[in-house]
C-alpha atoms as a PDB file:
ATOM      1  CA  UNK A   1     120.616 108.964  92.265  1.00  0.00           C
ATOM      2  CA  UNK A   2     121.321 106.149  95.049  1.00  0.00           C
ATOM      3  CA  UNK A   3     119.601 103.017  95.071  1.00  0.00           C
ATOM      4  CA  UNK A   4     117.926 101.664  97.835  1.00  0.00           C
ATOM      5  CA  UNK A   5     118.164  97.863  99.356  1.00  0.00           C
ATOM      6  CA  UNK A   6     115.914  95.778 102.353  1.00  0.00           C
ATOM      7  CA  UNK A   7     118.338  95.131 105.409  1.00  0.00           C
ATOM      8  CA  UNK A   8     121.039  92.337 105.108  1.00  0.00           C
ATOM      9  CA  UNK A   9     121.149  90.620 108.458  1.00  0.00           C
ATOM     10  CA  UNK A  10     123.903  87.878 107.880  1.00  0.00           C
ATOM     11  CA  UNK A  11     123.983  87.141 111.626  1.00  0.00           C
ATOM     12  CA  UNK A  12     119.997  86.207 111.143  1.00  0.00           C
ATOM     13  CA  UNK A  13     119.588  83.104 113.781  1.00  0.00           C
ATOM     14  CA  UNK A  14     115.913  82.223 112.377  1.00  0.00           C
ATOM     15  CA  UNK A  15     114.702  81.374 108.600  1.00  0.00           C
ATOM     16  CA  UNK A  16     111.559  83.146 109.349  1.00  0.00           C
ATOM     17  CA  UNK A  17     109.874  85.213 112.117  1.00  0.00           C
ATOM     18  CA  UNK A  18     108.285  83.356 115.397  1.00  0.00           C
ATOM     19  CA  UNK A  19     104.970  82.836 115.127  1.00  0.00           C
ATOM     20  CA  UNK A  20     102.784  83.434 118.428  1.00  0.00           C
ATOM     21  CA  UNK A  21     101.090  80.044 117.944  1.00  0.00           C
ATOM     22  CA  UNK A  22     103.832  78.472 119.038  1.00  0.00           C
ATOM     23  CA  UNK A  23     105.030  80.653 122.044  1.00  0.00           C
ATOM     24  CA  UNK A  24     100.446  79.595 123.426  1.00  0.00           C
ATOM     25  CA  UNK A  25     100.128  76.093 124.852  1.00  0.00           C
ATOM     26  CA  UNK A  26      97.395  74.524 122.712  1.00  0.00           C
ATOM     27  CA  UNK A  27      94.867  74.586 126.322  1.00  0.00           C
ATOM     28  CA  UNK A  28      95.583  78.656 127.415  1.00  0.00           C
ATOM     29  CA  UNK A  29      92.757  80.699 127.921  1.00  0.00           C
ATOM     30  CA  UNK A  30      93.819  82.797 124.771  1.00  0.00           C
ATOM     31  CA  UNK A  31      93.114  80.641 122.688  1.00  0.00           C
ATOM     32  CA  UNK A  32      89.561  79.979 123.529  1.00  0.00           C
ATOM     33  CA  UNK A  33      89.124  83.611 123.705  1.00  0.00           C
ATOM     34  CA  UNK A  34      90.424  84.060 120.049  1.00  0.00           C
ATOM     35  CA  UNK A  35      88.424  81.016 118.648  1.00  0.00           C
ATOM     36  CA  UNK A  36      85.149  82.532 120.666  1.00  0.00           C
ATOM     37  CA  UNK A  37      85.528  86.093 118.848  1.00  0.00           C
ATOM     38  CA  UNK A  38      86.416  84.523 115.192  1.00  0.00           C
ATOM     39  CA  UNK A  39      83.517  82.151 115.695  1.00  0.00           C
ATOM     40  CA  UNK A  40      80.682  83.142 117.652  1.00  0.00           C
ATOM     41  CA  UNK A  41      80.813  86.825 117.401  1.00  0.00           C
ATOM     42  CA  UNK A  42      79.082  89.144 115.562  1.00  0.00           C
ATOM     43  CA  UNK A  43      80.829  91.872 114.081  1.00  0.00           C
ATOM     44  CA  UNK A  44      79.214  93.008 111.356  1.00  0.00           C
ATOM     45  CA  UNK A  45      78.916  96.505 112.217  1.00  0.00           C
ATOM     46  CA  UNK A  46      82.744  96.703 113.130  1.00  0.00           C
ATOM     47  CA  UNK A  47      83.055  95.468 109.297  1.00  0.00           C
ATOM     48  CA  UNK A  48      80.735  98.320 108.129  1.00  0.00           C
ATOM     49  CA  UNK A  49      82.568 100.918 110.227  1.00  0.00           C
ATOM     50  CA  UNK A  50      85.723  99.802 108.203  1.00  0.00           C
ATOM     51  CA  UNK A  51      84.902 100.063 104.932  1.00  0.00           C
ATOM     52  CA  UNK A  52      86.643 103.223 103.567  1.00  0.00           C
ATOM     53  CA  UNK A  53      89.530 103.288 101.459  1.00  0.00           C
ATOM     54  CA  UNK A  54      91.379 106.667 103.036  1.00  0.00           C
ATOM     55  CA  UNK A  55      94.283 106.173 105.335  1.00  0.00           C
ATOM     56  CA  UNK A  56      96.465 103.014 105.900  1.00  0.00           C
ATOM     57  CA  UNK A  57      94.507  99.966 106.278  1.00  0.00           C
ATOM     58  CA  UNK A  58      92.827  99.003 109.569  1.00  0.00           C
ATOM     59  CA  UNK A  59      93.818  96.266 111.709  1.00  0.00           C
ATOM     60  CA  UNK A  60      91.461  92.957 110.670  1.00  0.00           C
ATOM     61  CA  UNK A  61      87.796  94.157 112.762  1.00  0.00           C
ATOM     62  CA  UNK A  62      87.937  90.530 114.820  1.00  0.00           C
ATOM     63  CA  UNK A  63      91.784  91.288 116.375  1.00  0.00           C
ATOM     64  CA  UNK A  64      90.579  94.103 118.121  1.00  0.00           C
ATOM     65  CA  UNK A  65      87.839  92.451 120.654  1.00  0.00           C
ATOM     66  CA  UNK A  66      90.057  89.396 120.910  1.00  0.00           C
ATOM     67  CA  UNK A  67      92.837  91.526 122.314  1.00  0.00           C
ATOM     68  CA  UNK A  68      90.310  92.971 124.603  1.00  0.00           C
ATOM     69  CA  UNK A  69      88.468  90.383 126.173  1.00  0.00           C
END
């Protein structure tokens, strides 16, 4: 029986992964967009379509309109 490690990148250039925020100038339309779906949205019956437990676990109900709009 082997045992089984994560990945060993030694050659790893960043601590920790990029985070988008800081790739989006702090006035780009995406950001408004985002803040406008969080905010002012309702999306309660995206929340109620989610609510089983079967399956992997859905992508969070507000990321979805945000990446449409």
């Amino acid at each position: 029986m082997s045992k089984s490690f994560r990945d060993w990148h030694f050659d790893q250039r960043l601590l920790l992964p990029p985070s988008v925020q800081d790739f989006v100038p702090e006035d780009h339309l995406a950001r408004l967009v985002v803040a406008l779906v969080r905010d002012e949205l309702e999306l309660a019956a995206i929340y109620a379509s989610s609510a089983g437990e079967k399956g992997q676990p859905p992508y969070h109900p507000a990321m979805m309109p945000a990446l449409l709009l």
